[in-house]
N, C-alpha and C. Protein backbone atom coordinates (compact mmCIF):
# COMPACT_ATOMS: atom_id res chain seq x y z
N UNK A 1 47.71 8.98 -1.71
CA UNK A 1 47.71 7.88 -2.66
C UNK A 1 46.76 6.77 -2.19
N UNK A 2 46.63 6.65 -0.95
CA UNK A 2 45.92 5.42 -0.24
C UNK A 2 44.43 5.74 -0.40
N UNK A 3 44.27 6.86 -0.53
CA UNK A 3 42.75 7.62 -0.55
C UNK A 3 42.04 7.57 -1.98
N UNK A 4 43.35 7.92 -2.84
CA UNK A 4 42.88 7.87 -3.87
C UNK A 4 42.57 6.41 -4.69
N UNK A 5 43.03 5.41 -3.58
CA UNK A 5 43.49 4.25 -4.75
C UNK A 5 42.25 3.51 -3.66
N UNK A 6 41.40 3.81 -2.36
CA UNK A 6 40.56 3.51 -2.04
C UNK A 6 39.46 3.52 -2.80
N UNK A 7 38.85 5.17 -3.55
CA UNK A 7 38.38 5.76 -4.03
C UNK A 7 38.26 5.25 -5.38
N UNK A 8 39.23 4.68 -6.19
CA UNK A 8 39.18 3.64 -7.28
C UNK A 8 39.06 2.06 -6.98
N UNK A 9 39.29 2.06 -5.69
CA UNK A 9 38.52 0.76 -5.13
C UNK A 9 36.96 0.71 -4.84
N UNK A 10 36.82 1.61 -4.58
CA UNK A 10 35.70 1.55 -3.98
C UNK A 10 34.19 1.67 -5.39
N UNK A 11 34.92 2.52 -6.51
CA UNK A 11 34.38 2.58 -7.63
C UNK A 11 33.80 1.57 -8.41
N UNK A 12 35.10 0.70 -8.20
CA UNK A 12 35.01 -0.85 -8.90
C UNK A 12 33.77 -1.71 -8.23
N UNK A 13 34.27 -1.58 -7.03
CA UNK A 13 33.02 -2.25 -6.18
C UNK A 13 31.80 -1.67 -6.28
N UNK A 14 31.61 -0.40 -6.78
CA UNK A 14 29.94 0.15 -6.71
C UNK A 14 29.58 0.02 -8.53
N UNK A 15 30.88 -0.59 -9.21
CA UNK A 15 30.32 -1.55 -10.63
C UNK A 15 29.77 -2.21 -10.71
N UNK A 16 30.61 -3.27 -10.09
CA UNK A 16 30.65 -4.64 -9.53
C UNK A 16 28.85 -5.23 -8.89
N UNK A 17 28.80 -4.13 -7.73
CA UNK A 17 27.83 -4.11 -7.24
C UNK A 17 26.40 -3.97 -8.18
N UNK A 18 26.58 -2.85 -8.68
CA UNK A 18 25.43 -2.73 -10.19
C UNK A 18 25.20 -3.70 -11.20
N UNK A 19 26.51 -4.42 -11.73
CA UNK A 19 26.42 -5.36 -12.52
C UNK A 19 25.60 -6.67 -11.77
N UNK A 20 25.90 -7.12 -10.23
CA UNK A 20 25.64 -8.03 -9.54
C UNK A 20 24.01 -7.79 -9.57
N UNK A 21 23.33 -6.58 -9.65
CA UNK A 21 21.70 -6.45 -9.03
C UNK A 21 21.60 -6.16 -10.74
N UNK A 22 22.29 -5.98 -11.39
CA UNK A 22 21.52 -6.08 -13.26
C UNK A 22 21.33 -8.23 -12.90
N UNK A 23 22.12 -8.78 -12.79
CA UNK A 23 22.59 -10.17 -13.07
C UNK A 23 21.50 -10.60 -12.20
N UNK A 24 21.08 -10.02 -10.88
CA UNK A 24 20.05 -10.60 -9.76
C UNK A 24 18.75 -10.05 -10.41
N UNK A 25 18.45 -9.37 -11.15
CA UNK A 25 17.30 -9.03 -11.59
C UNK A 25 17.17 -9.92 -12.55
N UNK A 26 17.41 -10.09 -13.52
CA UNK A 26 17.48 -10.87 -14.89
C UNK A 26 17.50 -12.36 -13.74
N UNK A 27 18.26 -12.82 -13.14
CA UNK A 27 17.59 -14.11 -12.29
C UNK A 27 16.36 -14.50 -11.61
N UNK A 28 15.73 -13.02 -11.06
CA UNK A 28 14.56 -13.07 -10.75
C UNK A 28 13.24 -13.17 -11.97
N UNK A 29 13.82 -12.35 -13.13
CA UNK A 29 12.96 -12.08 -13.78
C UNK A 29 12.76 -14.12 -14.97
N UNK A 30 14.21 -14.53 -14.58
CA UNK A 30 13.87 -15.88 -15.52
C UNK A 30 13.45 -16.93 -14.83
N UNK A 31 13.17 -16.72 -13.34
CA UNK A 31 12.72 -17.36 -12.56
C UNK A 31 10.91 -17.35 -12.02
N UNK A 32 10.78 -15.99 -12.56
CA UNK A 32 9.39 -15.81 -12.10
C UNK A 32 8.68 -16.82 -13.68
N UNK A 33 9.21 -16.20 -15.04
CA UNK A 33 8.89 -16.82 -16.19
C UNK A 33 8.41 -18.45 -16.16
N UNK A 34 9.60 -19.17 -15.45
CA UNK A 34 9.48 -20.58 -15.16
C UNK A 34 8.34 -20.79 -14.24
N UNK A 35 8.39 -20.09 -13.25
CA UNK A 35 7.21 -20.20 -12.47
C UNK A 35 5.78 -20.46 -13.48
N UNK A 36 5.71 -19.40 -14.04
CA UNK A 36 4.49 -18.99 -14.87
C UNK A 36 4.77 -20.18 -15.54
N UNK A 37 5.57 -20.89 -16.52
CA UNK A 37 5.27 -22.07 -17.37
C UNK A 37 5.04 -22.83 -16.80
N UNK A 38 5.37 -23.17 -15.51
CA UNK A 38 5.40 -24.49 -14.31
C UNK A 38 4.14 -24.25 -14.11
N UNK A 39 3.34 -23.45 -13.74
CA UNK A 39 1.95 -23.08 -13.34
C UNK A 39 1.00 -23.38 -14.29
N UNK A 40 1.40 -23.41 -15.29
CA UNK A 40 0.24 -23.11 -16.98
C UNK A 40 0.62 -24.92 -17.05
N UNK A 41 1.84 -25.34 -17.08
CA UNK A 41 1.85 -27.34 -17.55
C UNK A 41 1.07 -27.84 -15.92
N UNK A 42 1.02 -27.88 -14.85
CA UNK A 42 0.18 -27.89 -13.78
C UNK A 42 -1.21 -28.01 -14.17
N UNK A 43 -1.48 -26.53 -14.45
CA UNK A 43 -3.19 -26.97 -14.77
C UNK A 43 -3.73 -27.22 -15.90
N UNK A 44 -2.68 -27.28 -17.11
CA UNK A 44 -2.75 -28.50 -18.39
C UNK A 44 -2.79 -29.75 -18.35
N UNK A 45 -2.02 -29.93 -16.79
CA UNK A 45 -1.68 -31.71 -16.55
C UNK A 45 -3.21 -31.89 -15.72
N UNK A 46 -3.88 -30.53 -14.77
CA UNK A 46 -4.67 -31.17 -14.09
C UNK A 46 -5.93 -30.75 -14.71
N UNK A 47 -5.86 -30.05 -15.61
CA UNK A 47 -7.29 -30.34 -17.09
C UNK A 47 -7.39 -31.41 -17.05
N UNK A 48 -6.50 -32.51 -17.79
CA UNK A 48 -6.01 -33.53 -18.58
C UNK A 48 -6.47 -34.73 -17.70
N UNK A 49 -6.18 -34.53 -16.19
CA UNK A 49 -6.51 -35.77 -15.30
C UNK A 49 -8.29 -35.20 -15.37
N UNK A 50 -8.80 -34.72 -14.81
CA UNK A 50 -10.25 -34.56 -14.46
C UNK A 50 -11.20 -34.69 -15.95
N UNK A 51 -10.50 -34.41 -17.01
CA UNK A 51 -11.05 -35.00 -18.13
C UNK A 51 -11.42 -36.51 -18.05
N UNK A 52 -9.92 -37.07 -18.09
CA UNK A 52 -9.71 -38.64 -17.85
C UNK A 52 -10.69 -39.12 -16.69
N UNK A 53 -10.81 -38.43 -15.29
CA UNK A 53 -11.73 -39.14 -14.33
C UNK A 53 -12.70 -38.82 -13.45
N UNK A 54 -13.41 -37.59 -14.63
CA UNK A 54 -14.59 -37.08 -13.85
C UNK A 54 -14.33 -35.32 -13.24
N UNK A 55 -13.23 -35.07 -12.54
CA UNK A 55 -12.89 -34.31 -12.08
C UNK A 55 -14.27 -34.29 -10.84
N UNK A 56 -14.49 -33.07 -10.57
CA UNK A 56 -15.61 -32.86 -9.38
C UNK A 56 -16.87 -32.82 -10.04
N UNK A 57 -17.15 -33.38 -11.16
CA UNK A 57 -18.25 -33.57 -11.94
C UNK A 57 -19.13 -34.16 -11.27
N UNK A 58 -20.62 -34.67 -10.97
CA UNK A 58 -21.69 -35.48 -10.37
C UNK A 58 -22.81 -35.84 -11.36
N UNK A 59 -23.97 -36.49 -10.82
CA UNK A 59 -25.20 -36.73 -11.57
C UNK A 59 -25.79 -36.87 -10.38
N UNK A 60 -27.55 -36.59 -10.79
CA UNK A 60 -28.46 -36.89 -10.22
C UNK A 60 -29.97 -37.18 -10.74
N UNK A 61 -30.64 -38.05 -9.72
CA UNK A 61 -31.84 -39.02 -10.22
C UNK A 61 -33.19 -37.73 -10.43
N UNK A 62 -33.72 -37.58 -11.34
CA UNK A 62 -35.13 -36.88 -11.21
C UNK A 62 -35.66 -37.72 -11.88
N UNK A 63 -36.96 -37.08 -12.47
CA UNK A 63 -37.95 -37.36 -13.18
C UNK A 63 -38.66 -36.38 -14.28
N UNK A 64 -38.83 -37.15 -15.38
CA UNK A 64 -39.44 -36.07 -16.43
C UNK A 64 -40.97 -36.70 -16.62
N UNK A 65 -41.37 -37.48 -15.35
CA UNK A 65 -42.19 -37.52 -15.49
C UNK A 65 -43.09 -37.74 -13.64
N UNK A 66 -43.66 -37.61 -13.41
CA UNK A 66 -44.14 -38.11 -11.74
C UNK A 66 -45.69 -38.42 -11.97
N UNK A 67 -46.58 -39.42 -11.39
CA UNK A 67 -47.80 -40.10 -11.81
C UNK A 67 -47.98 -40.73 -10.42
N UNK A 68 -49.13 -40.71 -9.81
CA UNK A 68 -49.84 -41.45 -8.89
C UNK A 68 -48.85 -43.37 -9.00
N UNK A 69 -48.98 -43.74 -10.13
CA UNK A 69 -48.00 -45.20 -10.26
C UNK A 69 -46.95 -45.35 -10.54
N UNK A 70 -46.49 -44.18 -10.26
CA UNK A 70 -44.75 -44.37 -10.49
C UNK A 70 -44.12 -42.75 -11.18
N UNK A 71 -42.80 -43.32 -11.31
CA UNK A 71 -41.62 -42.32 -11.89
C UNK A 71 -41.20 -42.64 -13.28
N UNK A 72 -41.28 -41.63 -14.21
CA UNK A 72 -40.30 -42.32 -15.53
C UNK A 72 -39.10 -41.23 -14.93
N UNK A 73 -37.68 -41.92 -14.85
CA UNK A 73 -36.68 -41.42 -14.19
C UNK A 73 -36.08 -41.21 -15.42
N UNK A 74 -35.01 -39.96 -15.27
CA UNK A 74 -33.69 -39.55 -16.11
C UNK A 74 -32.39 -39.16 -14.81
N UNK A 75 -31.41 -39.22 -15.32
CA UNK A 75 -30.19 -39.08 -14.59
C UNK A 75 -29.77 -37.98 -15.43
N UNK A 76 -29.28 -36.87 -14.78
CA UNK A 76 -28.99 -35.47 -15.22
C UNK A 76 -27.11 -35.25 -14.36
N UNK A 77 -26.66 -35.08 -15.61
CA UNK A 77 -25.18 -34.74 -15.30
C UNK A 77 -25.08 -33.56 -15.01
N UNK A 78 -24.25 -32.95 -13.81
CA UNK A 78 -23.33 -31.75 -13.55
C UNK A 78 -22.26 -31.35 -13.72
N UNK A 79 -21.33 -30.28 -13.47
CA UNK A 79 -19.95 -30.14 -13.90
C UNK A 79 -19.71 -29.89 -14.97
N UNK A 80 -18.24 -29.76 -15.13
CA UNK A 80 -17.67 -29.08 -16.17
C UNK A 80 -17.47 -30.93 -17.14
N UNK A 81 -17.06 -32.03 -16.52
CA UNK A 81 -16.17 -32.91 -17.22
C UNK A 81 -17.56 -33.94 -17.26
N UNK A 82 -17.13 -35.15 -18.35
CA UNK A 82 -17.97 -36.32 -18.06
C UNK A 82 -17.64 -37.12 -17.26
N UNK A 83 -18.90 -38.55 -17.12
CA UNK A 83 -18.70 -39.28 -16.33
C UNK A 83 -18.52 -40.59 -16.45
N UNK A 84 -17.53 -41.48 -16.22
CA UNK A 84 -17.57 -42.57 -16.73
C UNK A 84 -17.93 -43.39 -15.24
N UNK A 85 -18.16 -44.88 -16.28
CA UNK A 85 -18.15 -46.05 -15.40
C UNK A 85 -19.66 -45.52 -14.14
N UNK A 86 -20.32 -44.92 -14.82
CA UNK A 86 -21.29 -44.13 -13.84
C UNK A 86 -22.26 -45.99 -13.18
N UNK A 87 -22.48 -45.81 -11.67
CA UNK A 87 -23.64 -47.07 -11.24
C UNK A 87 -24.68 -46.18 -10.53
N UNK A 88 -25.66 -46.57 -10.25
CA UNK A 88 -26.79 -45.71 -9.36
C UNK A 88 -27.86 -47.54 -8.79
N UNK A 89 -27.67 -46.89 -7.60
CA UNK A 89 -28.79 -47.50 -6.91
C UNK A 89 -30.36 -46.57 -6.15
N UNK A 90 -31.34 -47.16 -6.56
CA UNK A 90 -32.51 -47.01 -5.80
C UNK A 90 -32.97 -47.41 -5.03
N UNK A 91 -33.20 -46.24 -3.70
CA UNK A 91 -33.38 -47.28 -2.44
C UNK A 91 -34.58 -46.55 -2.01
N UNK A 92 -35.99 -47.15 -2.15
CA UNK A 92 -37.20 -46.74 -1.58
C UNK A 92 -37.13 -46.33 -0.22
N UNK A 93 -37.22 -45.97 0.78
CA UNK A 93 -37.09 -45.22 2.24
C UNK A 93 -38.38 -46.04 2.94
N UNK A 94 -39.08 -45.33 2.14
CA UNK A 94 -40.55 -45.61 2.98
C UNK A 94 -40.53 -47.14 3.01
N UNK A 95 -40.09 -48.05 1.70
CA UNK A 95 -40.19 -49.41 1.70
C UNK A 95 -39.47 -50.33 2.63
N UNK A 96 -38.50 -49.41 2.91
CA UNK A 96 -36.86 -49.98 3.63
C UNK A 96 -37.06 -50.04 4.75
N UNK A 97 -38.32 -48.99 5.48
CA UNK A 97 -38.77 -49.07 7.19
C UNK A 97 -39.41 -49.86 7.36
N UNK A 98 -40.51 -50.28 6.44
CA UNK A 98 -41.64 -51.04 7.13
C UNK A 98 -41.45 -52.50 6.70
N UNK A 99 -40.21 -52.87 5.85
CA UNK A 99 -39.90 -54.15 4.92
C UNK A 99 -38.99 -55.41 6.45
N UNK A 100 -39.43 -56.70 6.39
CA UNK A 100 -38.36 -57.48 6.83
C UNK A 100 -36.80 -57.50 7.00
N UNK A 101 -36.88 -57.42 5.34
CA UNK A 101 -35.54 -57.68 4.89
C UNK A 101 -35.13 -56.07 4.89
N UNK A 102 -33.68 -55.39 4.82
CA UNK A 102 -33.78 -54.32 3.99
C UNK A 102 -33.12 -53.29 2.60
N UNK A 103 -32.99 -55.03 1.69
CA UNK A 103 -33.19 -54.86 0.49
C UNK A 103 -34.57 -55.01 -0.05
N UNK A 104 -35.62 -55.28 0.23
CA UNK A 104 -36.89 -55.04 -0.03
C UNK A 104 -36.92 -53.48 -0.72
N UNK A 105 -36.01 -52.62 0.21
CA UNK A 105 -36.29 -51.12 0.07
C UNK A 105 -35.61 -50.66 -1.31
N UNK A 106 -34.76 -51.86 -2.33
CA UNK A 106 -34.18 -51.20 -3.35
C UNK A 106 -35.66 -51.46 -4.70
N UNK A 107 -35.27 -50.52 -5.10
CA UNK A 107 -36.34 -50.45 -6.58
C UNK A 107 -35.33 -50.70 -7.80
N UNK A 108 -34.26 -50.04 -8.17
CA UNK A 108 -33.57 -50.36 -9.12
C UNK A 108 -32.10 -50.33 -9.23
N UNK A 109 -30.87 -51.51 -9.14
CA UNK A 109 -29.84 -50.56 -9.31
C UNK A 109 -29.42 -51.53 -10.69
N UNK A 110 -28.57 -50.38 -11.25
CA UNK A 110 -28.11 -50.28 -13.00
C UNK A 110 -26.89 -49.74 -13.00
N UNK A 111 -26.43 -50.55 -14.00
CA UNK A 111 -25.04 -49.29 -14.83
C UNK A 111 -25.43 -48.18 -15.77
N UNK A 112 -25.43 -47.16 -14.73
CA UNK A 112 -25.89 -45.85 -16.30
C UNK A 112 -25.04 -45.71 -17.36
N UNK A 113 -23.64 -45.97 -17.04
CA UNK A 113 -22.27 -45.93 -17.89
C UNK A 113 -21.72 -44.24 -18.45
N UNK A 114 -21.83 -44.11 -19.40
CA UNK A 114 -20.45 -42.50 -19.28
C UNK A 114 -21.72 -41.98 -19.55
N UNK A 115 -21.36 -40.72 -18.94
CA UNK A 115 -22.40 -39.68 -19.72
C UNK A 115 -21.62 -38.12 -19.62
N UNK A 116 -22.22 -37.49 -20.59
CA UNK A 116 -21.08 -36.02 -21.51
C UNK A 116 -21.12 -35.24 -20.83
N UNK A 117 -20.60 -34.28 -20.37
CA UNK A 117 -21.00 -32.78 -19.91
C UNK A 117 -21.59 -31.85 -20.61
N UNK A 118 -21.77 -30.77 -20.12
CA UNK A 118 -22.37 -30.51 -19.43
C UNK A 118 -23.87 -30.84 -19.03
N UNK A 119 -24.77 -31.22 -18.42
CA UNK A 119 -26.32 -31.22 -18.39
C UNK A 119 -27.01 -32.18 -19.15
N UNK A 120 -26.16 -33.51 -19.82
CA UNK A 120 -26.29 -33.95 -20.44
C UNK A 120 -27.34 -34.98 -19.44
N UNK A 121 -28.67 -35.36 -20.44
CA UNK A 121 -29.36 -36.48 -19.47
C UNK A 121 -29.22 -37.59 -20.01
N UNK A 122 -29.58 -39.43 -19.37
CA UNK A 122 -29.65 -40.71 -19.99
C UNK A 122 -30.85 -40.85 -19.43
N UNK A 123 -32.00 -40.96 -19.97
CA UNK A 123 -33.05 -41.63 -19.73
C UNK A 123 -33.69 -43.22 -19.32
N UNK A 124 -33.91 -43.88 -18.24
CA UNK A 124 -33.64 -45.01 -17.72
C UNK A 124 -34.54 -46.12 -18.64
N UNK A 125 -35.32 -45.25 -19.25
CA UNK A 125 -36.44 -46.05 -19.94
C UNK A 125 -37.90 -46.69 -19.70
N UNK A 126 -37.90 -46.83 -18.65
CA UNK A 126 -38.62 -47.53 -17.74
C UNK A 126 -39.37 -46.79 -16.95
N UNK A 127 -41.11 -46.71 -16.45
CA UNK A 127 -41.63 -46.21 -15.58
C UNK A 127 -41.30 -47.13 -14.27
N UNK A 128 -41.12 -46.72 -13.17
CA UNK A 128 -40.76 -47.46 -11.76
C UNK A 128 -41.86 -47.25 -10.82
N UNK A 129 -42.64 -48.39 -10.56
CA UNK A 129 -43.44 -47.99 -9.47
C UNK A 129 -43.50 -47.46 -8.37
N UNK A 130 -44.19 -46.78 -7.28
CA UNK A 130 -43.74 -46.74 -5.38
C UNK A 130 -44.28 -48.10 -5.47
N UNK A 131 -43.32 -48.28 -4.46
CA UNK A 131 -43.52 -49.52 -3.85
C UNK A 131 -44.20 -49.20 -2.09
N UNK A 132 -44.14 -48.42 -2.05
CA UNK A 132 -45.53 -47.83 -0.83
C UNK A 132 -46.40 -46.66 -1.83
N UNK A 133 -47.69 -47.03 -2.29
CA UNK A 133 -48.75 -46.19 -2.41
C UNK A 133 -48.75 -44.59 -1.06
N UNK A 134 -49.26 -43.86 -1.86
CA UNK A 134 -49.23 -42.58 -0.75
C UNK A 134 -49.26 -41.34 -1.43
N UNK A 135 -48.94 -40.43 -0.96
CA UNK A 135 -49.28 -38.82 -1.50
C UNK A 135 -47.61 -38.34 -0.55
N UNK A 136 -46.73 -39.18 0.05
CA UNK A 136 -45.36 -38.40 0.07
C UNK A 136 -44.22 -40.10 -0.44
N UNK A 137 -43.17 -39.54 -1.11
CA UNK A 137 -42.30 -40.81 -1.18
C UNK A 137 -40.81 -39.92 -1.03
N UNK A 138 -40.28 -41.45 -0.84
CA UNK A 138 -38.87 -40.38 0.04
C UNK A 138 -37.65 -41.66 -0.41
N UNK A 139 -36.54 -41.28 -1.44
CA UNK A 139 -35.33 -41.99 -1.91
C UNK A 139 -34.24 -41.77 -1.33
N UNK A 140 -33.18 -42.89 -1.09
CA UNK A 140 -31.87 -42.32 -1.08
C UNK A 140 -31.35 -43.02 -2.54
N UNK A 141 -30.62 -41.82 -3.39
CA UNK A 141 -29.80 -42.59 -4.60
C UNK A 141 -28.71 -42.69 -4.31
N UNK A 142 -27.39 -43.89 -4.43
CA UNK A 142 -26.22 -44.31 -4.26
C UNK A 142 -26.01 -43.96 -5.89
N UNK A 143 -24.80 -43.31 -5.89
CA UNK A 143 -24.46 -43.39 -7.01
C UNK A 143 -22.46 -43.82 -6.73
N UNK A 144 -21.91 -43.88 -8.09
CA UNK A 144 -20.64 -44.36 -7.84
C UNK A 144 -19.75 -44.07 -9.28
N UNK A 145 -18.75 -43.55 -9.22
CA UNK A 145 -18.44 -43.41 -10.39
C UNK A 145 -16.49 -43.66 -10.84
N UNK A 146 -16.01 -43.50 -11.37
CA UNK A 146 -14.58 -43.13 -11.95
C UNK A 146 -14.10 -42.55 -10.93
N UNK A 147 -14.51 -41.15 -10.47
CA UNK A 147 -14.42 -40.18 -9.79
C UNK A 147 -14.90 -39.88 -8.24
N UNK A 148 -15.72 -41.11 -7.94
CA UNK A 148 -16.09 -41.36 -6.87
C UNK A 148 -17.57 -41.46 -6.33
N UNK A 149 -17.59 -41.37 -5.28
CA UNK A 149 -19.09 -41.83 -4.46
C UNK A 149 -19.76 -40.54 -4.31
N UNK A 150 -21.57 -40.50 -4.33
CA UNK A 150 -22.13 -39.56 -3.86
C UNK A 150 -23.78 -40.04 -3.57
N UNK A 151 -24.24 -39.10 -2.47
CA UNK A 151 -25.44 -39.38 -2.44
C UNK A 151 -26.42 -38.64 -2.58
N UNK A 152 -27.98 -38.71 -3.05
CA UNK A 152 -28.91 -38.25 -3.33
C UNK A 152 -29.99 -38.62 -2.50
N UNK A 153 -30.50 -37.57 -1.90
CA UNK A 153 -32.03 -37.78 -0.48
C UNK A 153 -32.77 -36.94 -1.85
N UNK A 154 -33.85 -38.00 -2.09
CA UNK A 154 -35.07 -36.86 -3.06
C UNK A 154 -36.46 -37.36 -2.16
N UNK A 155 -36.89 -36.33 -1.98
CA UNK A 155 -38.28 -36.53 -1.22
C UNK A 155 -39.45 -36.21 -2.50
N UNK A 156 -40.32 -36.57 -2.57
CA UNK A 156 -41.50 -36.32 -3.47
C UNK A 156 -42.88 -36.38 -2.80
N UNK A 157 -44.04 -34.97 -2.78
CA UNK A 157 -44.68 -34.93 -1.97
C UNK A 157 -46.20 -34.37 -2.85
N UNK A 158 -47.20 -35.15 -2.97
CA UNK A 158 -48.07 -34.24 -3.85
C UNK A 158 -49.11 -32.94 -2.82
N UNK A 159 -48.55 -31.87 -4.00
CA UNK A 159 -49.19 -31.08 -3.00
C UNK A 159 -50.22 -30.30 -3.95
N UNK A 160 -51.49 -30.62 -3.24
CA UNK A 160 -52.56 -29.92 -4.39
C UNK A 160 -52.73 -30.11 -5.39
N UNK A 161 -52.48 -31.69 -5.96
CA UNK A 161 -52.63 -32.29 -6.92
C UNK A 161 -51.61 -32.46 -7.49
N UNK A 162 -50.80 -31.60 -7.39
CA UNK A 162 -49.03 -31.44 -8.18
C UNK A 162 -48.18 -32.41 -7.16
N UNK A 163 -47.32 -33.10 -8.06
CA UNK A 163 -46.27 -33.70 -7.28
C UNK A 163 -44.59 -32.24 -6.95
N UNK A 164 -44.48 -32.03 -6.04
CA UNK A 164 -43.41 -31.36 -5.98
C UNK A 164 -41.91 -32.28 -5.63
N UNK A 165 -41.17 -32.19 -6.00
CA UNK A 165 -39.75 -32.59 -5.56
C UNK A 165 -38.89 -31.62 -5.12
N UNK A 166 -37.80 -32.43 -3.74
CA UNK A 166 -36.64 -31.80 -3.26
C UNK A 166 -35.53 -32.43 -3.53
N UNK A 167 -34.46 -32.12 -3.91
CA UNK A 167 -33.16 -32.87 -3.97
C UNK A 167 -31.89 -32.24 -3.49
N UNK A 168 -31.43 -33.17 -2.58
CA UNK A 168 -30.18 -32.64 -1.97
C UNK A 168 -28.99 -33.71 -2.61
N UNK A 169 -28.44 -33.29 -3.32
CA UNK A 169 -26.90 -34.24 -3.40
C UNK A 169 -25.45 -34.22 -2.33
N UNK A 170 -25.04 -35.17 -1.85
CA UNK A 170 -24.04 -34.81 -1.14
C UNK A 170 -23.15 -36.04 -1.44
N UNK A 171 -21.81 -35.58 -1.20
CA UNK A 171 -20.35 -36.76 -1.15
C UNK A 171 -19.29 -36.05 -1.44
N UNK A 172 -18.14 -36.58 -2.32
CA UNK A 172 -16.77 -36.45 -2.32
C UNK A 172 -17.01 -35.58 -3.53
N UNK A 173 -17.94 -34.62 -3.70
CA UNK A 173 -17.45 -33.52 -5.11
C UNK A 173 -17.08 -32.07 -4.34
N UNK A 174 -16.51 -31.15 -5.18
CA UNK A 174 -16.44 -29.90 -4.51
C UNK A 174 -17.90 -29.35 -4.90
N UNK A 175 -17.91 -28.77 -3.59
CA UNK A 175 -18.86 -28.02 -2.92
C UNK A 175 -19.83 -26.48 -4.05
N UNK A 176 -18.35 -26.24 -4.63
CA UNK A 176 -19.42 -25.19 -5.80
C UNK A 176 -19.94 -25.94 -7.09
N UNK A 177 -20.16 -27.74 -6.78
CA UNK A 177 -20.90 -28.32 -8.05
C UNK A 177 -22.26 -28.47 -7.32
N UNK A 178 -22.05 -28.74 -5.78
CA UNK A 178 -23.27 -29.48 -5.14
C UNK A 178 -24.97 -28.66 -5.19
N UNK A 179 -25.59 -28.92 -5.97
CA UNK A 179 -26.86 -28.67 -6.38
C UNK A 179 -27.77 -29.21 -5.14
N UNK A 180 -28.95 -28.36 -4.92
CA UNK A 180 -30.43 -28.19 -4.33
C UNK A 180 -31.57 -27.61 -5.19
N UNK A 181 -32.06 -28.69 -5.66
CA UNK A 181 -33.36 -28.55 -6.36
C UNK A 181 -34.72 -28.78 -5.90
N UNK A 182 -35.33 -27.65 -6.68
CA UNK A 182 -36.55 -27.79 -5.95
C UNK A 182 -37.82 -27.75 -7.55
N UNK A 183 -38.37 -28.32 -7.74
CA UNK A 183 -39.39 -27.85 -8.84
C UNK A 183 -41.01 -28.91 -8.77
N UNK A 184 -41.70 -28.31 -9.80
CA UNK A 184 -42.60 -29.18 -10.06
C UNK A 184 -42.71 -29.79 -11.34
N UNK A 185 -44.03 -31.39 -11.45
CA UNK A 185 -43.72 -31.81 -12.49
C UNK A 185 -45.49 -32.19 -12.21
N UNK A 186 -46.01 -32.79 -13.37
CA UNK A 186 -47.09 -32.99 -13.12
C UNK A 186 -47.61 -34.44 -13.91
């Protein structure tokens, strides 16, 4: 009797047990679900911020135009998001070594203000002289934004009559926005 009434004990418990891992599955399975919605409002919420402030978006200073007397400059946006509250300073290099003072070495700083994504350019308007004559000129651009600080080394060098440019951007963006350009302009 003790065997047998084990044996119907023991039955109950290998129910019991089944019902418990149906009940632990269905917990896992409404738990992974939440996960997945928790994950999807996450990077809805962090769309939503990098919209609002740039996200790892940048800009940088070229030229659509280069001339023995100067630069007509454009500012060229990167990234996925826009940019607000955008400032940029110009700081001549060559002017900044051989100058007294060394704000002598700035050429222009401005509020560029928002600009759109992707690749979107603002044109500064203005041709900008060197302020050292020569056949190499060499910038650092400060820029500053919503989203934060970054900097621009552009060297400009005429070679064989052509002006060539290099541009390195660096600061607080992620690393798969940060651009190295190289081209000519004439």
């Amino acid at each position: 009797a003790i065997g047998n009434s084990l044996k119907e004990t023991g039955g109950r418990l290998d129910a019991e047990a089944t019902s418990l891992s149906g009940i632990s599955t269905k917990i896992n399975q409404s738990t992974e679900r939440a996960n997945k919605q928790f994950g999807a409002t996450i990077s809805t919420l962090n769309e939503a911020i990098n919209m609002e402030n740039g996200g790892n978006s940048f800009c940088f200073l070229s030229s659509w135009g280069i001339s023995d007397d100067g630069l007509d400059l454009i500012v060229v946006s990167q990234g996925r998001y826009p940019l607000y509250g955008v400032r940029m300073r110009l700081f001549d290099v060559m002017a900044g070594t051989i100058a007294k003072n060394i704000r002598d070495g700035d050429v222009i700083s401005v509020k560029v203000g928002d600009i759109a994504p992707p690749h979107t350019d603002v044109t500064l308007g203005k041709k900008i002289p060197f302020k050292v004559a020569g056949d190499k000129q060499s910038f650092n651009v400060f820029f500053s934004a919503k989203n934060g600080t970054w900097i621009e080394n552009w060297k400009i060098q005429k070679v064989k009559d052509q002006w060539e440019t290099a541009i390195l951007v660096t600061g607080n963006v992620d690393g798969r926005y940060t651009r190295s350009e190289e081209h000519t302009s004439e």
